[in-house]
Protein backbone atom coordinates (compact mmCIF):
# COMPACT_ATOMS: atom_id res chain seq x y z
CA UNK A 1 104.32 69.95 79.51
CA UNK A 2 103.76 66.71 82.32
CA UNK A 3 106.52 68.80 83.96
CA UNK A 4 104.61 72.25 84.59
CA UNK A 5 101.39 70.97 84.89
CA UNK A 6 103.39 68.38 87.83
CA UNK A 7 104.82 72.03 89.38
CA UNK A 8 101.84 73.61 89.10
CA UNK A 9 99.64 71.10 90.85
CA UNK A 10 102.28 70.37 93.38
CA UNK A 11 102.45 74.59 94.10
CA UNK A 12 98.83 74.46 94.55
CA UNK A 13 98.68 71.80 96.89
CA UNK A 14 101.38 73.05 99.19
CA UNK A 15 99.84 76.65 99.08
CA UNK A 16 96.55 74.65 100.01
CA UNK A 17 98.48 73.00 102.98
CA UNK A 18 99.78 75.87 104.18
CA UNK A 19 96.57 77.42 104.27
CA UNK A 20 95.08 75.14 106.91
CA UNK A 21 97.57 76.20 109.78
CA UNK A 22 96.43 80.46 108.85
CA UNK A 23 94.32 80.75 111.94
CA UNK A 24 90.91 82.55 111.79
CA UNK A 25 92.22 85.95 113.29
CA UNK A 26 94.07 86.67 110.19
CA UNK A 27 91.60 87.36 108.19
CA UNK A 28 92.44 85.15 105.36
CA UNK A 29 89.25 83.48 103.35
CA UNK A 30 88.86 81.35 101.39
CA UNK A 31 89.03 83.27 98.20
CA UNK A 32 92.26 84.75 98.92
CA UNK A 33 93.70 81.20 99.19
CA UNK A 34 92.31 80.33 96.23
CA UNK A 35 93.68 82.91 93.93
CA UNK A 36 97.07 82.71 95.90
CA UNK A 37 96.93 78.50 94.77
CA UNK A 38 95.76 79.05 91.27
CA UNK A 39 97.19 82.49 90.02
CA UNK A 40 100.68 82.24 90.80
CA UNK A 41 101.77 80.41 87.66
CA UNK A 42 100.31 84.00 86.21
CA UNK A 43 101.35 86.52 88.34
CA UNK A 44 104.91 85.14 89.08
CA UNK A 45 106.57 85.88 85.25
CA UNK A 46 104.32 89.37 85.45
CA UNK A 47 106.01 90.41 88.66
CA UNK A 48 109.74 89.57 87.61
CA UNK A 49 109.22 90.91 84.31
CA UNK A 50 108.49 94.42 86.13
CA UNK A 51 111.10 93.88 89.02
CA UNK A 52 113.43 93.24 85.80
CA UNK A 53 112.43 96.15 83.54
CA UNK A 54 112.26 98.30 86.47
CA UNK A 55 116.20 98.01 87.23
C-alpha cells in the first residue's frame, strides 16, 4: 500500500510541477489542476476499462 500511496503522491506532485510552466493565456485554473493531480488514480482504470470493453 506504501507503494501506491508513494505513486500517487509522486503523480500529484509532478502534475503540480507541470502546472506552473501552463501560462495564463491557456485558460487553465486552478481547479482544473487540481482535479487533473488528485483524480487520476480514479479516472485512469475507468478510462482503460472502456477503451478495453470498447474493442
Amino acid at each position: 500500500m506504501r507503494e501506491v500511496l508513494m505513486v500517487y503522491l509522486c503523480g500529484v506532485i509532478l502534475l503540480l510541477a507541470v502546472s506552473t510552466m501552463i501560462d495564463r493565456e491557456e485558460g487553465v485554473g486552478l481547479d482544473h489542476i487540481l482535479i487533473a493531480g488528485f483524480g487520476w488514480p480514479i479516472l485512469t482504470p475507468i478510462l482503460a476499462l472502456r477503451a478495453w470493453t470498447s474493442r
